[in-house]
PDB file of N, CA and C in Angstrom:
ATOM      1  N   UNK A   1     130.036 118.086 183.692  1.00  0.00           N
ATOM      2  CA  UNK A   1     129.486 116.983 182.928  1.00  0.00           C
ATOM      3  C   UNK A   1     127.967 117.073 182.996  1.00  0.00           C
ATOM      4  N   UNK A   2     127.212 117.101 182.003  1.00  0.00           N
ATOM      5  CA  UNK A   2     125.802 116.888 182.177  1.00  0.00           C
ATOM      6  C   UNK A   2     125.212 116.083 182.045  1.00  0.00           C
ATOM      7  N   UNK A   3     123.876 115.820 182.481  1.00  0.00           N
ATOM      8  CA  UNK A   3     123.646 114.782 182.655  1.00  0.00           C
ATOM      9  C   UNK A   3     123.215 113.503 181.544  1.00  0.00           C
ATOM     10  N   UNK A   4     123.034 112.610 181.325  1.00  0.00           N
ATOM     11  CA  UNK A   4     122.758 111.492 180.169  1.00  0.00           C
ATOM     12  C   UNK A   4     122.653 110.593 180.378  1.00  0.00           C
ATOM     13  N   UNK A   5     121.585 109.945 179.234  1.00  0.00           N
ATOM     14  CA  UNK A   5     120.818 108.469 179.523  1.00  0.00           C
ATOM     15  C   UNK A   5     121.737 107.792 178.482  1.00  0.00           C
ATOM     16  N   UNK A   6     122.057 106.219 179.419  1.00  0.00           N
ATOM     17  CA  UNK A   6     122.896 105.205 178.008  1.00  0.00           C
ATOM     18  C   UNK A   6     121.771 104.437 179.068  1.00  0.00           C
ATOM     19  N   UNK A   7     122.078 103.102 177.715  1.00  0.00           N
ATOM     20  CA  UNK A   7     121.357 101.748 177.581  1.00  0.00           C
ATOM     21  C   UNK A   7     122.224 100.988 177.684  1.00  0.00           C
ATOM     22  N   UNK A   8     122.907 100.115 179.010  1.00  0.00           N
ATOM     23  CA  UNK A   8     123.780  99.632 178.534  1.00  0.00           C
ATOM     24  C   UNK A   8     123.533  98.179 178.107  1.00  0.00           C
ATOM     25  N   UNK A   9     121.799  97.240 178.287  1.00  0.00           N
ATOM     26  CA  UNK A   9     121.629  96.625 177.819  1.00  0.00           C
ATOM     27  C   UNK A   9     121.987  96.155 176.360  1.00  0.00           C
ATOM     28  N   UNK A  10     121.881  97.397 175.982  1.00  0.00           N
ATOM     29  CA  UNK A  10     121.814  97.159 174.130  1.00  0.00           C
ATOM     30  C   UNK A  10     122.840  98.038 173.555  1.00  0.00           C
ATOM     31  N   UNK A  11     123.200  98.577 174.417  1.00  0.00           N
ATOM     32  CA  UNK A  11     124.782  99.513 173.739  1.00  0.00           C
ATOM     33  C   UNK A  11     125.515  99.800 174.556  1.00  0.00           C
ATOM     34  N   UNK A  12     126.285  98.875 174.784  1.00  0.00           N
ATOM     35  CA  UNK A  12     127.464  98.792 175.642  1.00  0.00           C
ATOM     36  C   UNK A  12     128.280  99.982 175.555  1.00  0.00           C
ATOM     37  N   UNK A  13     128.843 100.009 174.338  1.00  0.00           N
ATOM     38  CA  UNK A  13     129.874 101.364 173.991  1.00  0.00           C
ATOM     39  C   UNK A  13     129.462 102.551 173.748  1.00  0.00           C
ATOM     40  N   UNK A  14     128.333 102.698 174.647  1.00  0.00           N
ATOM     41  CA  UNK A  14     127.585 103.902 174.714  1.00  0.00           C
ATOM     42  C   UNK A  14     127.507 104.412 173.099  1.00  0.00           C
ATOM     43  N   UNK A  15     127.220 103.950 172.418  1.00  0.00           N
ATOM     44  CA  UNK A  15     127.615 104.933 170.759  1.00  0.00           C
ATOM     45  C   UNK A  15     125.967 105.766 170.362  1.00  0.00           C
ATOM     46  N   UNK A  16     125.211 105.117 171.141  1.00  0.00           N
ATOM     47  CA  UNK A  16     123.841 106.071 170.752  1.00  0.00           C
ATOM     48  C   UNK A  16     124.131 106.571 172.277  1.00  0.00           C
ATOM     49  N   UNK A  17     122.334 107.826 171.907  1.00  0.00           N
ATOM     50  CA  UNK A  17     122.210 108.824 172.987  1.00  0.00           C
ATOM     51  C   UNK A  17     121.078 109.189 173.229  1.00  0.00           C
ATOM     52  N   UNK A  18     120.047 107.865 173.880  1.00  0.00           N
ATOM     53  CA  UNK A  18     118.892 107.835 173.921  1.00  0.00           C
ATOM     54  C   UNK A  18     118.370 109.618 174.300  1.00  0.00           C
ATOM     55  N   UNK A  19     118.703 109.974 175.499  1.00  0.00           N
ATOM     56  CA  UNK A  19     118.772 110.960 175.977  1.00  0.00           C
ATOM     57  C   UNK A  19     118.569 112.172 175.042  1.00  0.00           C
ATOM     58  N   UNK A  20     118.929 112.092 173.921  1.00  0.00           N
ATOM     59  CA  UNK A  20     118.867 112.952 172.807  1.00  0.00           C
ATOM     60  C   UNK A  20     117.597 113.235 172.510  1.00  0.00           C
ATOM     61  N   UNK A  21     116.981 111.782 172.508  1.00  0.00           N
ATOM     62  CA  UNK A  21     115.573 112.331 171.757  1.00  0.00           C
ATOM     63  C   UNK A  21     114.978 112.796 173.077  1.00  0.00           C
ATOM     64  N   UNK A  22     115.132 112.657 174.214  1.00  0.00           N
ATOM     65  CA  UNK A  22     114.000 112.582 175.245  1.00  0.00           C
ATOM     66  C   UNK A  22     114.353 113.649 176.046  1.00  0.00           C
ATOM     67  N   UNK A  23     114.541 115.382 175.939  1.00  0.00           N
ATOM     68  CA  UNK A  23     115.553 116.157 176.959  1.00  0.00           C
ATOM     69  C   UNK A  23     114.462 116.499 177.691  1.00  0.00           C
ATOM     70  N   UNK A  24     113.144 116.003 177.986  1.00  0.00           N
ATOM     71  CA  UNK A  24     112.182 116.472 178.785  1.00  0.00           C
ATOM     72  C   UNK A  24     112.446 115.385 180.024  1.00  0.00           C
ATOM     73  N   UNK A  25     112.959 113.849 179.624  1.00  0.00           N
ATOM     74  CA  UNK A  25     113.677 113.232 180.586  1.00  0.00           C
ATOM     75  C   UNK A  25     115.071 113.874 181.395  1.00  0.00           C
ATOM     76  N   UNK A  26     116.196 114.208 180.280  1.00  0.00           N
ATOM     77  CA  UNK A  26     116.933 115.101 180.859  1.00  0.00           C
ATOM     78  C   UNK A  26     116.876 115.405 182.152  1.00  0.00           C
ATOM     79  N   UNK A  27     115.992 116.718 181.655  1.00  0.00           N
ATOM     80  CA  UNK A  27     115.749 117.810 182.602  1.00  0.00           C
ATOM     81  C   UNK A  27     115.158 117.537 183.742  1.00  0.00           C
ATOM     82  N   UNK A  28     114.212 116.461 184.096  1.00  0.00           N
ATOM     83  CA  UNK A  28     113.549 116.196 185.210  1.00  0.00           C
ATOM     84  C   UNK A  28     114.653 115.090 186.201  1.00  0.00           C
ATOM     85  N   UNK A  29     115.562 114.441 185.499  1.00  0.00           N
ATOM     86  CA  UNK A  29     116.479 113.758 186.277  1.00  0.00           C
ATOM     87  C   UNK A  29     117.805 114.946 186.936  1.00  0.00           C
ATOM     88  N   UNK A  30     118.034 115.558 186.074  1.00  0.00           N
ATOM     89  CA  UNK A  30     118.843 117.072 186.493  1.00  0.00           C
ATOM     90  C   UNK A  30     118.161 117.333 187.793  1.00  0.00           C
ATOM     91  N   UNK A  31     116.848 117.737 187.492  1.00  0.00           N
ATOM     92  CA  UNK A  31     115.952 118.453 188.571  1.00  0.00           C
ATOM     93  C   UNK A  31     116.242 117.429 189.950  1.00  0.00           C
ATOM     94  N   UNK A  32     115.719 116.178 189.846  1.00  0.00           N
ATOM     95  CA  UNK A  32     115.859 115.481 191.200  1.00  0.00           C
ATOM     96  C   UNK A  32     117.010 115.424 191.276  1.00  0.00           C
ATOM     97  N   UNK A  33     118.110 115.033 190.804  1.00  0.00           N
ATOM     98  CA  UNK A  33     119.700 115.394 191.345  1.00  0.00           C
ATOM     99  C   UNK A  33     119.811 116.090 192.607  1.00  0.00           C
ATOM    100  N   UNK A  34     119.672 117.355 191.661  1.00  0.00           N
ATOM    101  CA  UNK A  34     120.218 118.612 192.520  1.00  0.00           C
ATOM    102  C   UNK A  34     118.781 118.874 193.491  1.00  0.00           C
ATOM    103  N   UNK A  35     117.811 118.199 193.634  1.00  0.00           N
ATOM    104  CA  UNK A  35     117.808 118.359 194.849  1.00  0.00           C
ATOM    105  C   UNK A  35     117.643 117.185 195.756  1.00  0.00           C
ATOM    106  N   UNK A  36     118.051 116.317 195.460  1.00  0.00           N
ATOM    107  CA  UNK A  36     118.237 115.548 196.294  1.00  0.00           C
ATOM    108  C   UNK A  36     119.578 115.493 197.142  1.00  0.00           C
ATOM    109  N   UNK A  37     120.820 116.585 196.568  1.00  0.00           N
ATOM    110  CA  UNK A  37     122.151 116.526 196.913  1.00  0.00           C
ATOM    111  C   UNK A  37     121.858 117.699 197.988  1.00  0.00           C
ATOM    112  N   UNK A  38     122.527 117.104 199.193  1.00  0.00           N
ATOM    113  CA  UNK A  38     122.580 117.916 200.061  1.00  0.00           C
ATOM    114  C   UNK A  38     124.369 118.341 200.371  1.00  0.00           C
ATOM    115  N   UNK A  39     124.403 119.159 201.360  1.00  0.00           N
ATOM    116  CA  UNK A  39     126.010 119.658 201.526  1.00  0.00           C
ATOM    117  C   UNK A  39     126.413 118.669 202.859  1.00  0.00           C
ATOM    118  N   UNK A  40     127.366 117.977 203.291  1.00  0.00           N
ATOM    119  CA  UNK A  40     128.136 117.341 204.005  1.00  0.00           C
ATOM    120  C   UNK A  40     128.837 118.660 205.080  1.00  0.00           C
ATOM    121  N   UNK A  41     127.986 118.618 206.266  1.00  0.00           N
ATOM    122  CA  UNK A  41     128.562 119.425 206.992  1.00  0.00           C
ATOM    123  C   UNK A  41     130.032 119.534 207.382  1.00  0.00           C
ATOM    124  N   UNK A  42     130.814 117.767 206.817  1.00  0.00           N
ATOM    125  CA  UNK A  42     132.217 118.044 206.901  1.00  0.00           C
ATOM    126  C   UNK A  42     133.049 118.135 206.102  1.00  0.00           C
ATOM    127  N   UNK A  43     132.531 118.439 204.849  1.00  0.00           N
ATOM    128  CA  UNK A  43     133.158 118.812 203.892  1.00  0.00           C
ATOM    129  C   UNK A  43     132.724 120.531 203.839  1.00  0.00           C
ATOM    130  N   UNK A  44     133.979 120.439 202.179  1.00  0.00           N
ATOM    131  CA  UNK A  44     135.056 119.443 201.476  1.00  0.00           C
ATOM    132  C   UNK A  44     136.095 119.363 202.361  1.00  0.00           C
ATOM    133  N   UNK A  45     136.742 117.976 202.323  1.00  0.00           N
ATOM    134  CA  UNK A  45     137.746 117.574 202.260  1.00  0.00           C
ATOM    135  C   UNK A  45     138.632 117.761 201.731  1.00  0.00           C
ATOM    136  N   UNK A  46     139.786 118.847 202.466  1.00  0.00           N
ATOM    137  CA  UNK A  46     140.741 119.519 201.331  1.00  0.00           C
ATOM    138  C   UNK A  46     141.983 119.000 201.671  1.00  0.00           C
ATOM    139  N   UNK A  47     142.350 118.092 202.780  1.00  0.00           N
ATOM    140  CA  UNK A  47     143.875 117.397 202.965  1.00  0.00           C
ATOM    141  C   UNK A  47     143.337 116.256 204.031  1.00  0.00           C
ATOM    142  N   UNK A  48     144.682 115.630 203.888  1.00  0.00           N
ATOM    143  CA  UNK A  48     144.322 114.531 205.228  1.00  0.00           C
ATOM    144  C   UNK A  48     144.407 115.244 206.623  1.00  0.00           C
ATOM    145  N   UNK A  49     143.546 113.967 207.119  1.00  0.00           N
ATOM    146  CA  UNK A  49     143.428 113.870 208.920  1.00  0.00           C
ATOM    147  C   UNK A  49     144.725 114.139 209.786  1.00  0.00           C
ATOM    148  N   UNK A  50     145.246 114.906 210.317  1.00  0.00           N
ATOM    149  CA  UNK A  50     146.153 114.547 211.165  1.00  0.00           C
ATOM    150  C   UNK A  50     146.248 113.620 212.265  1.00  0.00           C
ATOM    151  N   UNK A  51     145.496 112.879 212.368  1.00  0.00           N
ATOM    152  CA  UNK A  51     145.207 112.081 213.047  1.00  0.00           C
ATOM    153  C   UNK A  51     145.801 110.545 212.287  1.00  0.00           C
ATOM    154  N   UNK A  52     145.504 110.506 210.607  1.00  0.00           N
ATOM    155  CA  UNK A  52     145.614 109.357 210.124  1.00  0.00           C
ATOM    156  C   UNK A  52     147.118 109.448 210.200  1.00  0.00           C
ATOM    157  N   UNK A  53     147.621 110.700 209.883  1.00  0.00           N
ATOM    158  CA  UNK A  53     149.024 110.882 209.390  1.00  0.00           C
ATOM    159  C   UNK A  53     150.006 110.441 210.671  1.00  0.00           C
ATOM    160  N   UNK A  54     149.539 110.812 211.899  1.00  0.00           N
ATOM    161  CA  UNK A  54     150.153 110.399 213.400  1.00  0.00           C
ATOM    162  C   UNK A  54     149.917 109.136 213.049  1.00  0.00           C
ATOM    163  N   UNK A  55     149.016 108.408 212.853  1.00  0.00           N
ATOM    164  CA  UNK A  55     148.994 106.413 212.696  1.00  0.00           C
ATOM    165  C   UNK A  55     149.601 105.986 212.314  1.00  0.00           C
ATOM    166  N   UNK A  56     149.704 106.567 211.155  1.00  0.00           N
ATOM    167  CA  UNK A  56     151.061 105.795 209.712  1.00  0.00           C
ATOM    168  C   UNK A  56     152.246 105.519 210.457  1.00  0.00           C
ATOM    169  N   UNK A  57     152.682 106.778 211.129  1.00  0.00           N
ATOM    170  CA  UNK A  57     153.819 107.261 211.384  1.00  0.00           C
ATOM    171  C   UNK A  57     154.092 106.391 212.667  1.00  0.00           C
ATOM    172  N   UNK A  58     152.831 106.061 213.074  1.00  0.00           N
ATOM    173  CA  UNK A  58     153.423 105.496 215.293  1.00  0.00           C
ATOM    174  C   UNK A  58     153.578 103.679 214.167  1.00  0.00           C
ATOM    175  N   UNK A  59     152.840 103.508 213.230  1.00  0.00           N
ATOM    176  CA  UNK A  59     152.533 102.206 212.544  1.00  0.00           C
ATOM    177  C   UNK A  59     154.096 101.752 211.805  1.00  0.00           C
ATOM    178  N   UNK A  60     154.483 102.436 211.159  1.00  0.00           N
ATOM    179  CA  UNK A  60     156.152 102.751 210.453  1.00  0.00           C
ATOM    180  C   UNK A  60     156.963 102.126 211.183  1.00  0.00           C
ATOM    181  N   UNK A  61     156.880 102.440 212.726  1.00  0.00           N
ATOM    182  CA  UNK A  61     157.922 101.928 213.529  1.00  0.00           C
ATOM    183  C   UNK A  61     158.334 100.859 213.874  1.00  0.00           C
TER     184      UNK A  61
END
């Protein structure tokens, strides 16, 4: 998905695309994004905790 400016003051249903005229805005909000995103040393998260799954299970009873 890339990135884009709505107004939702004045256009709720997103139907314009301010962003259109302005891609020099775009690009500089792109820019701080990505670097402001850093990596989560505990991710990704690719299944549950075994830990939560033992809870459920002692909790069930």
């Amino acid at each position: 998905m890339s990135p884009h400016i709505d107004d939702h003051a004045t256009d709720a249903p997103e139907s314009k695309q301010p962003g259109a005229a302005h891609p020099e805005l775009l690009a500089r909000a792109e820019a701080l994004m990505k670097s402001a995103r850093t990596e989560d040393p505990n991710g990704p998260l690719t299944g549950r905790s075994p830990a939560r799954d033992a809870d459920r299970a002692k909790n069930k009873k």
